[in-house]
C-alpha atoms as a PDB file:
ATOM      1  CA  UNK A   1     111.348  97.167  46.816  1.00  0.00           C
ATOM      2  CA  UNK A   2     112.919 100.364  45.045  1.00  0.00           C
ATOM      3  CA  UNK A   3     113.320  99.314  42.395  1.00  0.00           C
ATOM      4  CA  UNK A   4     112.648  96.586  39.631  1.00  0.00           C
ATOM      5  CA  UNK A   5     114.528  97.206  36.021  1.00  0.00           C
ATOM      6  CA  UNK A   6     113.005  94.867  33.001  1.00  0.00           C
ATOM      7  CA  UNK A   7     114.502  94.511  29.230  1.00  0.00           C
ATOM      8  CA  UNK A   8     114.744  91.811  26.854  1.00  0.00           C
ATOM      9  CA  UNK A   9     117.263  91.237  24.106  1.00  0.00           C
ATOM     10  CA  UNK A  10     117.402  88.703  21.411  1.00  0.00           C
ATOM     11  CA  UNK A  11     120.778  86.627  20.974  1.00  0.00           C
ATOM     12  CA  UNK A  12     121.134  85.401  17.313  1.00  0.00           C
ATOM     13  CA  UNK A  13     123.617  82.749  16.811  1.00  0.00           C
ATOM     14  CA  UNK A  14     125.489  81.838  13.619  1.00  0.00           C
ATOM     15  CA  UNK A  15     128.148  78.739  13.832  1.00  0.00           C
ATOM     16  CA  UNK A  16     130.901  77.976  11.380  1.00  0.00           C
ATOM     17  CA  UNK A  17     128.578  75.754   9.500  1.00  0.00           C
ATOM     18  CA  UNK A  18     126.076  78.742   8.877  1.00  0.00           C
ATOM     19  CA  UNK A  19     123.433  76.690  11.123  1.00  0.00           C
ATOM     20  CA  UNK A  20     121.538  79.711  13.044  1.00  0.00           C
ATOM     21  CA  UNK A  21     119.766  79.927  15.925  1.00  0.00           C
ATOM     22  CA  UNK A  22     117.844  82.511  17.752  1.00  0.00           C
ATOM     23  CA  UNK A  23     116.958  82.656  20.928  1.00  0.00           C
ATOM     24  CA  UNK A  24     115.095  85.364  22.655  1.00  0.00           C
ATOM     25  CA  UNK A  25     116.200  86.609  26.411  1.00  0.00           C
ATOM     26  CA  UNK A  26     113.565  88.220  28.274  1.00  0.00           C
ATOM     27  CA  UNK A  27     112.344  89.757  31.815  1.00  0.00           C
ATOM     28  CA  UNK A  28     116.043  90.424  32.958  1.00  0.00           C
ATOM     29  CA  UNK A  29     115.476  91.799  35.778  1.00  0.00           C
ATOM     30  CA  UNK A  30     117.535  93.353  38.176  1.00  0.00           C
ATOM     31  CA  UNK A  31     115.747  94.008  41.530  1.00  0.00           C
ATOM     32  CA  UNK A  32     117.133  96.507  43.938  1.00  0.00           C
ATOM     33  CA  UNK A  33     116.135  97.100  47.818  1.00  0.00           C
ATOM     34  CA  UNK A  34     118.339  97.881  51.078  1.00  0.00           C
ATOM     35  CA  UNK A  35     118.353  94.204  51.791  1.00  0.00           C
ATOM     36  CA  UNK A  36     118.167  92.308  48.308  1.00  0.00           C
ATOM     37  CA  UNK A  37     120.189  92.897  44.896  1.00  0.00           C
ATOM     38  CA  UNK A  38     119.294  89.875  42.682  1.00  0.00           C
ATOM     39  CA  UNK A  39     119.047  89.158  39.063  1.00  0.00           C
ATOM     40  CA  UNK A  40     116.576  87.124  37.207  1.00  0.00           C
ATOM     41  CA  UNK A  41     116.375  85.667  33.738  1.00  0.00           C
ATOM     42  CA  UNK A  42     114.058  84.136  31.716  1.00  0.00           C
ATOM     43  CA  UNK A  43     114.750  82.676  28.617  1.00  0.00           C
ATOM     44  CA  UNK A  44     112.226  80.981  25.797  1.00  0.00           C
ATOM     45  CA  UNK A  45     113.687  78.944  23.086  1.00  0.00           C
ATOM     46  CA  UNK A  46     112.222  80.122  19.629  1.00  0.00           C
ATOM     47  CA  UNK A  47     112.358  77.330  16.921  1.00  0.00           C
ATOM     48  CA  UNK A  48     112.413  79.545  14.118  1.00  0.00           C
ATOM     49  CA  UNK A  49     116.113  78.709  12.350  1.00  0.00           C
ATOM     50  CA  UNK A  50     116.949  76.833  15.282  1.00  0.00           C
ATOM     51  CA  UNK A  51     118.728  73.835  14.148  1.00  0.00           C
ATOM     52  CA  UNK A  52     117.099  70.407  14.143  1.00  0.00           C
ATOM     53  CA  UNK A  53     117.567  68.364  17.056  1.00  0.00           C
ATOM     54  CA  UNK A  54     119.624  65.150  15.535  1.00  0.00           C
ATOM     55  CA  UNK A  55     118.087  61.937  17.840  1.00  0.00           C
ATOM     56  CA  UNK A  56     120.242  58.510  17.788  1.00  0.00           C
ATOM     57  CA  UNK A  57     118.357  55.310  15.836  1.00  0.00           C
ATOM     58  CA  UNK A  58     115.407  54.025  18.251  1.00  0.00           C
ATOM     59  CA  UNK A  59     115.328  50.379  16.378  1.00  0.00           C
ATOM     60  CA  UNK A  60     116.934  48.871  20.101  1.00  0.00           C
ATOM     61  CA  UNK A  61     113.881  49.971  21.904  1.00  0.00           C
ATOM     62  CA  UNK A  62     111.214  49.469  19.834  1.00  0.00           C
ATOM     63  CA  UNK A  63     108.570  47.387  21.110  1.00  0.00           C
ATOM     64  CA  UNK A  64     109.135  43.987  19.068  1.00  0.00           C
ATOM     65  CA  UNK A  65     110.140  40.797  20.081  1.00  0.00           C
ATOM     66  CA  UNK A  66     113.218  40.855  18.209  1.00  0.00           C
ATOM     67  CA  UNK A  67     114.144  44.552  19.054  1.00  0.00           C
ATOM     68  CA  UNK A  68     113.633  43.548  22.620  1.00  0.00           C
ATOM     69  CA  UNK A  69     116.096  40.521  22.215  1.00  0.00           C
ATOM     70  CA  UNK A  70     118.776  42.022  20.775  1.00  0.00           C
ATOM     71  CA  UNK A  71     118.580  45.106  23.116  1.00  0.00           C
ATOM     72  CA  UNK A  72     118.773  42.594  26.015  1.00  0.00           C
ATOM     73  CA  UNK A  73     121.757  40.679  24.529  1.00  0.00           C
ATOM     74  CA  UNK A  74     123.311  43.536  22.963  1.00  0.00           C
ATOM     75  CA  UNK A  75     122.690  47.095  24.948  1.00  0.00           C
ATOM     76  CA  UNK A  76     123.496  46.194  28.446  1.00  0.00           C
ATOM     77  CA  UNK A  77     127.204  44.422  27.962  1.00  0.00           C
ATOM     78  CA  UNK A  78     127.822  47.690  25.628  1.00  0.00           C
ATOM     79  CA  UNK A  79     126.757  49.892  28.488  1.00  0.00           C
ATOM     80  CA  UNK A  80     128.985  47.966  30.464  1.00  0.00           C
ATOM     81  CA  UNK A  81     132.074  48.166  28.402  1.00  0.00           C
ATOM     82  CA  UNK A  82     131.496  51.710  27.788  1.00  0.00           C
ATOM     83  CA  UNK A  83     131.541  52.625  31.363  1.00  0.00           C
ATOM     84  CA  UNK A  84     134.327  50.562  31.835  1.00  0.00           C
ATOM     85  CA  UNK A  85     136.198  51.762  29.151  1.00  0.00           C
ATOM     86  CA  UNK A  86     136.509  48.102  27.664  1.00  0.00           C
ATOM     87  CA  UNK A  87     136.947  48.534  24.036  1.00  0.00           C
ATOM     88  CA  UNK A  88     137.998  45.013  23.052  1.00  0.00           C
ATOM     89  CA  UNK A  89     134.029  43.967  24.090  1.00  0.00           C
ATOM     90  CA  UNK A  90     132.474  47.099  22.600  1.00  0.00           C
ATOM     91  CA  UNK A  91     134.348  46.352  19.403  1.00  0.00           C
ATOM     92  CA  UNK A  92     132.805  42.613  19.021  1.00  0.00           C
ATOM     93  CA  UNK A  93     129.227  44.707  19.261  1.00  0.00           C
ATOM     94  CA  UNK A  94     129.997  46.970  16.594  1.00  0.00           C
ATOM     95  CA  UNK A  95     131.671  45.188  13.862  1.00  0.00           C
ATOM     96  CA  UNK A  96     129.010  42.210  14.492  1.00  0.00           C
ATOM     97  CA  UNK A  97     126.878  45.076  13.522  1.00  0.00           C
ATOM     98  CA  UNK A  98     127.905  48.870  12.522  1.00  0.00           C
ATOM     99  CA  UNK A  99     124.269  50.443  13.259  1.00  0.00           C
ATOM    100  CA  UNK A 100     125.031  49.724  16.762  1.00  0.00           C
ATOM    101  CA  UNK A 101     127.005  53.131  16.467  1.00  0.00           C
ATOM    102  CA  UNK A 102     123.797  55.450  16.134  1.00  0.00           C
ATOM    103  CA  UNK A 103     121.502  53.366  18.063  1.00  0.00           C
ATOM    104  CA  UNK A 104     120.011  54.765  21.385  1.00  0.00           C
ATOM    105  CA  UNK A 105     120.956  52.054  23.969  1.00  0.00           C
ATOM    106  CA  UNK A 106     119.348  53.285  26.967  1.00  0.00           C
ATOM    107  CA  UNK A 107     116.310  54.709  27.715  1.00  0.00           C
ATOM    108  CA  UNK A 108     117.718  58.608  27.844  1.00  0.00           C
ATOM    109  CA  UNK A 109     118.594  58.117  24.324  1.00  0.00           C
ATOM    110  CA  UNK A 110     122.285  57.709  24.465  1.00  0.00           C
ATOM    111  CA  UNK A 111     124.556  56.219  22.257  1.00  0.00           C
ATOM    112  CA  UNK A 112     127.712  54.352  23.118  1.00  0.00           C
ATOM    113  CA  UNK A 113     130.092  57.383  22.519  1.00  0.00           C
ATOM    114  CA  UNK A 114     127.555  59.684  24.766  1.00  0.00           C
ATOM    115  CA  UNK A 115     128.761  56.882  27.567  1.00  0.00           C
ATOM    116  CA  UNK A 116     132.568  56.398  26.607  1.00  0.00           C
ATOM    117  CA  UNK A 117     132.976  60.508  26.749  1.00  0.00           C
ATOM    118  CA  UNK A 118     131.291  60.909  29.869  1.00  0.00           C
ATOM    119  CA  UNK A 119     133.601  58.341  31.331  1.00  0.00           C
ATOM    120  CA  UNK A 120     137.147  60.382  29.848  1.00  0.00           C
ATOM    121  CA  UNK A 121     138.576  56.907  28.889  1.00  0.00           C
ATOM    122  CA  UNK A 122     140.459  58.755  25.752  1.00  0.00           C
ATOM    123  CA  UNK A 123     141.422  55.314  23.572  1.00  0.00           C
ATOM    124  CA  UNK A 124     137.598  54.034  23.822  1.00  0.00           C
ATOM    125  CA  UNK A 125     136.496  57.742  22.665  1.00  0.00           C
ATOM    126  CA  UNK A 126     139.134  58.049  19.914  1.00  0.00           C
ATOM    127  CA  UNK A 127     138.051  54.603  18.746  1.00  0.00           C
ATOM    128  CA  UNK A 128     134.602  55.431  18.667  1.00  0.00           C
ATOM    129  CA  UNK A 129     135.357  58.915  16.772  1.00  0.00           C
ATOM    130  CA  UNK A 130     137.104  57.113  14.148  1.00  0.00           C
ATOM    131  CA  UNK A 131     134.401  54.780  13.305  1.00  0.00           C
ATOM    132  CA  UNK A 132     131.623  57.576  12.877  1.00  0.00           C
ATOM    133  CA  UNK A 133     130.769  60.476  10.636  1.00  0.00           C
ATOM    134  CA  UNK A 134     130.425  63.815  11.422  1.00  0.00           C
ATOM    135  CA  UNK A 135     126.604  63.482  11.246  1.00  0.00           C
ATOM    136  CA  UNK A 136     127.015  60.789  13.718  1.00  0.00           C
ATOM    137  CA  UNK A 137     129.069  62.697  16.071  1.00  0.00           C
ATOM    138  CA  UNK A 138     126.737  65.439  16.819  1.00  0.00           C
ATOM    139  CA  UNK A 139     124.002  63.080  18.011  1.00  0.00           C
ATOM    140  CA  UNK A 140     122.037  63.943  21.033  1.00  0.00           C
ATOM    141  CA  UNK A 141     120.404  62.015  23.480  1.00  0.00           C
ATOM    142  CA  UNK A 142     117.076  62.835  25.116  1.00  0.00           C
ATOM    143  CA  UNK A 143     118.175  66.147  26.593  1.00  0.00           C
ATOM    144  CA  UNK A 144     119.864  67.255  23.475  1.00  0.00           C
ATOM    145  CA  UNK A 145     123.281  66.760  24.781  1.00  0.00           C
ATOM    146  CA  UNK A 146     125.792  65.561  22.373  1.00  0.00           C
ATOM    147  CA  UNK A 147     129.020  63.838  23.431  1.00  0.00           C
ATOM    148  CA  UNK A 148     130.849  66.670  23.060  1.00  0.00           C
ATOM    149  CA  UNK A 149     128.808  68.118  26.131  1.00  0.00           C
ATOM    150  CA  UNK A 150     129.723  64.706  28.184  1.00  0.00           C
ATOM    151  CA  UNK A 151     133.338  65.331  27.523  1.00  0.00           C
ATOM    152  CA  UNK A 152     133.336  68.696  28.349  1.00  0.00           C
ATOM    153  CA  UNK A 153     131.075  67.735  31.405  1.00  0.00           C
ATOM    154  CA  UNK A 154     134.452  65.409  32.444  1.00  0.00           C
ATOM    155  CA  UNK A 155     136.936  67.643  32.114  1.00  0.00           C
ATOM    156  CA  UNK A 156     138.032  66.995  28.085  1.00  0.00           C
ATOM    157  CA  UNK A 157     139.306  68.945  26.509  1.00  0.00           C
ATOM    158  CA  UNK A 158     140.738  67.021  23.426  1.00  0.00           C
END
């Protein structure tokens, strides 16, 4: 090897909101030889101002009898129309009951809009949107992905 360059930098992030987060970059390397030129990074995530990760309603997967019930009767036709874009049987769902919106329906902690983005069907998404609050719309599932990174993930743009 001739040579191996390290430095670290820290990226501090302020969004229109004033929510900040910091997040510190370090052993970039850049390693040199005849043969090899790569690049390496490592990044750790510090939680200090970083903001707070919002998690959907867990009442559908508690472990009760009635939880279990209506997550069996309820959660998997959602899914369902979701995927399929079918809002006329996703709307039955949620007016029969509104918390339905914020409710984690599957076991990575996504919520009926996280599906309905990832799937691009616009009218089921805009439907959805129109329902919720902005709180509600930056809900993220298990991974902290919110539905704006499923649309983007599909191609939307809108």
């Amino acid at each position: 090897m001739e040579g191996v360059y390290k430095s670290s930098a820290v990226v501090h992030i302020k969004d229109d909101q004033g929510t900040e987060m910091t997040k510190v970059i370090s052993g970039v390397a850049s390693i040199s030889s005849s043969q090899v030129h790569e690049h390496a990074i490592h990044v750790d995530n510090v939680v200090a101002n970083s903001p707070k990760h919002r998690t959907p309603s867990p009442h559908l997967m508690e472990d009760t009898k009635e939880a279990r019930q209506k997550y069996l009767r309820v959660c998997g036709p959602l899914t369902k129309a979701a995927l399929r874009g079918d809002w006329g049987t996703a709307r039955v769902f949620i007016e029969e009951d509104r918390s339905i919106l914020t409710a984690s329906i599957t076991k990575g902690h996504h919520i009926v809009l996280h599906l309905a983005a990832g799937t691009g069907c616009e009218h089921f998404v805009e439907q959805l949107v129109g329902m919720m609050t902005r709180k509600e719309l930056e809900l993220q599932d298990g991974k902290g992905n919110t539905a704006m990174c499923f649309a983007a993930i599909n191609g939307s743009v809108q």
